[in-house]
Structure formats: structure tokens, C-alpha cells
N, C-alpha and C. Protein backbone atom coordinates (compact mmCIF):
# COMPACT_ATOMS: atom_id res chain seq x y z
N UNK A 1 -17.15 -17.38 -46.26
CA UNK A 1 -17.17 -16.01 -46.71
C UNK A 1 -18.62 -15.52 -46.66
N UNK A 2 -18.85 -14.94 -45.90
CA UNK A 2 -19.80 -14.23 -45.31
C UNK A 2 -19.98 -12.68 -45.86
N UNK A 3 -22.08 -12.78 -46.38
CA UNK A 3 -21.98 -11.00 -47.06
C UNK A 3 -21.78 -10.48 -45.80
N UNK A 4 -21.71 -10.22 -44.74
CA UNK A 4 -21.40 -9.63 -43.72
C UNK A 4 -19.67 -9.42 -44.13
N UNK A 5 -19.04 -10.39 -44.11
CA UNK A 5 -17.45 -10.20 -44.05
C UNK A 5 -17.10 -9.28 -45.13
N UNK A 6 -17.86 -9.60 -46.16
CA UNK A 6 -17.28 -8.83 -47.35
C UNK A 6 -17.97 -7.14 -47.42
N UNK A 7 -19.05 -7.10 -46.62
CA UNK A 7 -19.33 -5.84 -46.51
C UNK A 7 -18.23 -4.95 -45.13
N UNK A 8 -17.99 -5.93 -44.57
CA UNK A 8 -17.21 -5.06 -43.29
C UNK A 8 -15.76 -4.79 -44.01
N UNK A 9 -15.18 -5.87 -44.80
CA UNK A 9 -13.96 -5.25 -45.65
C UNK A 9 -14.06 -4.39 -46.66
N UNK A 10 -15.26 -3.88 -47.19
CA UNK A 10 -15.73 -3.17 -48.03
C UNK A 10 -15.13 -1.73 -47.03
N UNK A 11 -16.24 -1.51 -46.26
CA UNK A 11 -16.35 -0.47 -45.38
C UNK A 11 -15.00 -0.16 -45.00
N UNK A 12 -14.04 -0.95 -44.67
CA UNK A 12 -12.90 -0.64 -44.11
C UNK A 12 -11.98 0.01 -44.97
N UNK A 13 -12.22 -0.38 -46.37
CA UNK A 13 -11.57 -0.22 -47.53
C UNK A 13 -12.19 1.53 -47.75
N UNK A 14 -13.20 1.42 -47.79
CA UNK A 14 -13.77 3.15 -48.32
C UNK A 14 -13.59 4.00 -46.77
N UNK A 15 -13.26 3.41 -45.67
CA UNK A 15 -12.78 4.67 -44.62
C UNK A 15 -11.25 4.87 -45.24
N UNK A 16 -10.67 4.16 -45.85
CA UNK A 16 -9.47 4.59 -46.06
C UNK A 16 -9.05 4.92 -47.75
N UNK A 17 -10.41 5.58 -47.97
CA UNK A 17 -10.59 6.55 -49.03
C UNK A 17 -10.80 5.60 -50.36
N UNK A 18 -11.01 4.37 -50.35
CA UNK A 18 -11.55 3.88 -51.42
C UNK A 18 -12.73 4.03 -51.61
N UNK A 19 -13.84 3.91 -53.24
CA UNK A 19 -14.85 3.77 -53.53
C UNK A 19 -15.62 2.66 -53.79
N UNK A 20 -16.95 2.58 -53.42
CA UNK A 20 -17.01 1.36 -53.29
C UNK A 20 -18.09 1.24 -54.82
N UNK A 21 -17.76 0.39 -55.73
CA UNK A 21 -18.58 -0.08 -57.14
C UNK A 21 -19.91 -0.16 -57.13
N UNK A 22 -20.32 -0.15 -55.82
CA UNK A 22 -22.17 -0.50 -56.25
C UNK A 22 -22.57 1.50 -56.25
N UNK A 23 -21.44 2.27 -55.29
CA UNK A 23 -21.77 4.02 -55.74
C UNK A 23 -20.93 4.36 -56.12
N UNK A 24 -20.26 3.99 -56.94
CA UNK A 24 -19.39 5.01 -58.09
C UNK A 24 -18.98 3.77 -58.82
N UNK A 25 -18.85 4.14 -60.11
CA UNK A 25 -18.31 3.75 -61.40
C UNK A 25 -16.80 4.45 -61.60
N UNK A 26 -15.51 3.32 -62.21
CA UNK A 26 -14.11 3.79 -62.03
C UNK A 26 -14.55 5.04 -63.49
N UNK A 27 -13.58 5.53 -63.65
CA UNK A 27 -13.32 6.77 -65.06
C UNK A 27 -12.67 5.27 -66.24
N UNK A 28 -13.14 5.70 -67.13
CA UNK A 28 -12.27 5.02 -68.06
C UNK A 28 -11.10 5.09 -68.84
N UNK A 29 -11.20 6.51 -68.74
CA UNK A 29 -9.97 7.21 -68.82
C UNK A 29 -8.67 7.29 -68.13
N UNK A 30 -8.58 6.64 -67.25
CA UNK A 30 -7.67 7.03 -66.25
C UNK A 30 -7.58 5.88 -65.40
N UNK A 31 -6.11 5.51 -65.13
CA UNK A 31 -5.31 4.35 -64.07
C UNK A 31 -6.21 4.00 -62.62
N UNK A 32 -7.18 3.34 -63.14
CA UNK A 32 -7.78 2.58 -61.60
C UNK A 32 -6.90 1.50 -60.86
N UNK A 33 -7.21 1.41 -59.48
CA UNK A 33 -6.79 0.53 -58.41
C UNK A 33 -8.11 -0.61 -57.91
N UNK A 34 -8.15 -1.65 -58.14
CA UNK A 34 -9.17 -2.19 -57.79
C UNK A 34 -9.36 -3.13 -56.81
N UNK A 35 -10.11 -3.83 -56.24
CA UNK A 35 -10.26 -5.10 -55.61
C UNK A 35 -11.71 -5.43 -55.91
N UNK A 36 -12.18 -6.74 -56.02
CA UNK A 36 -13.06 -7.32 -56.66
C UNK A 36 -13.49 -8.54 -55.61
N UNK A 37 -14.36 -9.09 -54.87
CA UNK A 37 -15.17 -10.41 -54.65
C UNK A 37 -15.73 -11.02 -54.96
N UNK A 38 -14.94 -11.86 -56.33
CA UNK A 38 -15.92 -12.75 -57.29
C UNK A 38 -15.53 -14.24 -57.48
N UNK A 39 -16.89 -14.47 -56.88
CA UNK A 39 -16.57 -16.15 -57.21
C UNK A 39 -15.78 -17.23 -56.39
N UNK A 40 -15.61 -16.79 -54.98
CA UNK A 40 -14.76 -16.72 -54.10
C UNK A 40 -13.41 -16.54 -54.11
N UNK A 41 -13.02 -15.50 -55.02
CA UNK A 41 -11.55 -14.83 -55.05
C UNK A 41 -11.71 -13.94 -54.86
N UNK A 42 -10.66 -13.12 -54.29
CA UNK A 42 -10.37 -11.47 -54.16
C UNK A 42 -9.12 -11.54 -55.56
N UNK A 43 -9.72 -10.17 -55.99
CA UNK A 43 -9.11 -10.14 -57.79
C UNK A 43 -9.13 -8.52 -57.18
N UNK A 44 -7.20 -8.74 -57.42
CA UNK A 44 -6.99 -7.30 -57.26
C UNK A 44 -5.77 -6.58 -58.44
N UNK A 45 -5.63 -5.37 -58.87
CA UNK A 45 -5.46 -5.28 -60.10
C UNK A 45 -4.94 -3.57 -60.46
N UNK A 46 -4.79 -3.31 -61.57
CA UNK A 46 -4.64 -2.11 -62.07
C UNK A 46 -5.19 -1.93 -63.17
N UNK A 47 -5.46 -1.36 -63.98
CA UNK A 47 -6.08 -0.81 -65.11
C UNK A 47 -6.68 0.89 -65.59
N UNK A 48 -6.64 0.99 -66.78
CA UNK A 48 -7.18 2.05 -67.62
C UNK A 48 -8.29 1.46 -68.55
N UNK A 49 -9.51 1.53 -68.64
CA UNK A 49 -10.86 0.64 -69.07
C UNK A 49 -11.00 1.12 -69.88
N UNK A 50 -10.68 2.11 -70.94
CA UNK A 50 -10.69 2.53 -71.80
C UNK A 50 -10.07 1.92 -72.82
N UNK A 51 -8.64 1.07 -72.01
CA UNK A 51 -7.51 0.46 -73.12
C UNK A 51 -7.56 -0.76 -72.85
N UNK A 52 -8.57 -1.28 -72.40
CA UNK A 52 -8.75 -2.96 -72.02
C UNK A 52 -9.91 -3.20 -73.29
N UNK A 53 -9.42 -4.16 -73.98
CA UNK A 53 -10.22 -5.32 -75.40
C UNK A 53 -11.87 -4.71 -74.88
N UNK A 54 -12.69 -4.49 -75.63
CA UNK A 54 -13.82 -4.18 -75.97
C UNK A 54 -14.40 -5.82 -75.75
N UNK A 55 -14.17 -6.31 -76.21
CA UNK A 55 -14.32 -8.12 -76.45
C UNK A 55 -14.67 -8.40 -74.95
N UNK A 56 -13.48 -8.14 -74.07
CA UNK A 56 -13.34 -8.32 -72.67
C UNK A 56 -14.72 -7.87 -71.75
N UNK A 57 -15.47 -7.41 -72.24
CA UNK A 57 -16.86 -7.12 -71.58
C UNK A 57 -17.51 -8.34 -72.01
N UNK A 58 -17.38 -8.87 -72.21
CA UNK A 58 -17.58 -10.76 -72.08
C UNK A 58 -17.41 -11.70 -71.85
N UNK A 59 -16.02 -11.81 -71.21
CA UNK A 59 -15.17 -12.38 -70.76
C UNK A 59 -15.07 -12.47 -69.24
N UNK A 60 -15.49 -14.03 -68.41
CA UNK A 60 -15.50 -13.85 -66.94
C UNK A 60 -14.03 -13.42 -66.36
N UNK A 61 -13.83 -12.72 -65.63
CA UNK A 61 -12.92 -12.01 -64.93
C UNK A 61 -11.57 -10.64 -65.43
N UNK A 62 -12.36 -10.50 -66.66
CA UNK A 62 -11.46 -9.67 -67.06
C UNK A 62 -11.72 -8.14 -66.53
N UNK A 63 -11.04 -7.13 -65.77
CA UNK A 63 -11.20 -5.68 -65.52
C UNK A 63 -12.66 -5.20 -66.29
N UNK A 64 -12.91 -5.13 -67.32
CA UNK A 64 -13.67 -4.76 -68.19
C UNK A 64 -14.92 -5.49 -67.51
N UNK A 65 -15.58 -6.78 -67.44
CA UNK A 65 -15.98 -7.57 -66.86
C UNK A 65 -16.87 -7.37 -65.39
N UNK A 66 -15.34 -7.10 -64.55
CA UNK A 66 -15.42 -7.17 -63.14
C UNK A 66 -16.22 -5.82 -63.01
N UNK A 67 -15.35 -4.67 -63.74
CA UNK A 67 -15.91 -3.42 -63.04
C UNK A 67 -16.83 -2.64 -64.03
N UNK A 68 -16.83 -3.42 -64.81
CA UNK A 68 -17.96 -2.26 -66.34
C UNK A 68 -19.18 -3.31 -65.95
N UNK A 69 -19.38 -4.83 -66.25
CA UNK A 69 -20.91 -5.30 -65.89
C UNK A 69 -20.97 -5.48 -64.46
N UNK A 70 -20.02 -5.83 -63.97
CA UNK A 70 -20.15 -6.17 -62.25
C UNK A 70 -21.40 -7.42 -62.11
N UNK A 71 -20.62 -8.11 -62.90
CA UNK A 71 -21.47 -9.13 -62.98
C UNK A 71 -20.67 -10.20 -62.29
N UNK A 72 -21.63 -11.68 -61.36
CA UNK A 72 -21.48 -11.97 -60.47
C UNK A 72 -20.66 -11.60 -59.12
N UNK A 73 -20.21 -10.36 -58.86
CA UNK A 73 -19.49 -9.72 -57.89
C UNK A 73 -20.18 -9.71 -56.63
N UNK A 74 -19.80 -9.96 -55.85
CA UNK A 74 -20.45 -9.58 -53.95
C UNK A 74 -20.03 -8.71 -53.94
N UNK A 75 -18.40 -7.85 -54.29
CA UNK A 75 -18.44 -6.56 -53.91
C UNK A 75 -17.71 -6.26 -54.12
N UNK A 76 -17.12 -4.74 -54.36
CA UNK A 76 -15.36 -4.17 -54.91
C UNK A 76 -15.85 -2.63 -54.25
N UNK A 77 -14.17 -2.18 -54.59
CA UNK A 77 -13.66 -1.35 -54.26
C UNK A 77 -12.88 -0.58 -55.76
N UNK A 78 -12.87 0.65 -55.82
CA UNK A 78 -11.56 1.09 -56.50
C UNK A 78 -11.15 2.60 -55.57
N UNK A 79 -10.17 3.14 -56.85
CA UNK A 79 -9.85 4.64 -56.74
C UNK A 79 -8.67 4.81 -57.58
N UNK A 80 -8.23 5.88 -57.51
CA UNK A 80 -7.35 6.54 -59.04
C UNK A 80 -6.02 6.39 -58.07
N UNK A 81 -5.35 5.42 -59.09
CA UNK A 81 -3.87 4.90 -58.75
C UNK A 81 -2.99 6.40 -58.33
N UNK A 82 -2.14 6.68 -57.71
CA UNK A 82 -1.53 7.81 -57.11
C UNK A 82 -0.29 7.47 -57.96
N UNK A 83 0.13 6.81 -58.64
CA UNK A 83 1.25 6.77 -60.02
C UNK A 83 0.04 6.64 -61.25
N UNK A 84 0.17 7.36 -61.99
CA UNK A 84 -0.60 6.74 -63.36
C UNK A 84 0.35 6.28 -64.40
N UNK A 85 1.15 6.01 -64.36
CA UNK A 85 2.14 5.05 -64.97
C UNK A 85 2.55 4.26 -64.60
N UNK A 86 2.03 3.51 -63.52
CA UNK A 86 2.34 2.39 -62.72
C UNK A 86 1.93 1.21 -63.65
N UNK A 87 2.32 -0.06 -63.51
CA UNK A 87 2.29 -0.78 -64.11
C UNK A 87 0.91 -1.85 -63.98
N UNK A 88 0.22 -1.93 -65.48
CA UNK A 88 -1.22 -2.32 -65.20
C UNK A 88 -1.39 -4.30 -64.85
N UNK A 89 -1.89 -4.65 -64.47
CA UNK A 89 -1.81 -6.36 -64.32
C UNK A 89 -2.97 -6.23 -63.14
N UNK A 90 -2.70 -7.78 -63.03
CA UNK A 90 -4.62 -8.36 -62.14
C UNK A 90 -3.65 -9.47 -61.26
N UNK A 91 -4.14 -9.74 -60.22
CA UNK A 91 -4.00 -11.07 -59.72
C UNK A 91 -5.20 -11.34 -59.10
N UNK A 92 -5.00 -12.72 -58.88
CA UNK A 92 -6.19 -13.21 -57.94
C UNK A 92 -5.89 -14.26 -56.91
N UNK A 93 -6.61 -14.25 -55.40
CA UNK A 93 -6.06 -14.67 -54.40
C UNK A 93 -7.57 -15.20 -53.61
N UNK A 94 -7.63 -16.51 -53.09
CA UNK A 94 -9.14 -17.22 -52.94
C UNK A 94 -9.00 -16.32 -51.80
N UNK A 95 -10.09 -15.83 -51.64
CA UNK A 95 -10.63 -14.93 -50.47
C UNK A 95 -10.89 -15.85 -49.06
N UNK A 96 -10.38 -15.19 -48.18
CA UNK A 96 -10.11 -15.64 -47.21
C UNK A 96 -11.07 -14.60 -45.97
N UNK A 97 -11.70 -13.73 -46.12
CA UNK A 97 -12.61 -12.93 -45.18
C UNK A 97 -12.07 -12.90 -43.91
């Protein structure tokens, strides 16, 4: 996994209207869509950061975590879920570039 690979899936991801985390910050208010490159997983997910544990900004891999410190991350993506009642959860899948 190559910063090259993860920047070219980055890029591919924001031509098709995603934002990419190192220039924009998600709303906290409101149903994000995410993908994450941490730690050699792709951690992809749903959330409202507003209603995720306060605590969880301490916690390695939690939403709160991934996209509020962006700490150890190579790189993410979000944008505002097109259901906002869609159902919130995370998975994670070893990145494969």
C-alpha cells in the first residue's frame, strides 16, 4: 500500500463528488459517509459526530477518532449521506490498494 495508491483512490473518490479530510472537515450535525486509510485498513462507515460518545475522541478507530483527530490516517474521504436516516455502523476491510 503505496502513498501514491492511496492518493490516486483518494482522487478518484473526490472526482466522484467526495471530500477529501485533509480540505474539509465532515458537519457534525448531520449523516456523514466516510472511508478512512488507517493502519492498513480501509474503515468505511456512517455517522452523525455530534451523537458519537465524546469519550470516543480517544479511542483508536472510532468515527469520532478517525475523522475529528485524524490521527494516524494516510487518508479519507467523506460527504453527506443522500438518506439521512440511513442506518449508522462502521466496517473495516484490510486495504488492498
Amino acid at each position: 500500500m503505496s502513498e501514491y495508491e492511496i492518493t490516486q483512490w483518494r482522487k478518484r473518490l473526490e472526482r466522484k463528488g467526495w471530500l477529501g479530510l485533509s480540505r474539509s472537515s465532515p458537519p457534525i450535525d448531520r449523516l456523514v459517509e466516510y472511508h478512512v486509510v488507517w493502519q492498513g485498513w480501509l474503515v468505511s462507515g456512517r455517522c452523525i459526530l455530534g451523537k458519537e460518545l465524546k469519550n470516543d475522541w480517544w479511542v483508536p478507530g472510532t468515527p469520532q477518532y478517525l475523522l475529528s483527530r485524524k490521527h494516524g490516517i494516510s487518508d479519507g474521504v467523506w460527504r453527506l449521506a443522500k438518506d439521512q436516516q440511513a442506518e449508522v455502523g462502521q466496517v473495516r476491510r484490510r486495504w488492498a490498494g
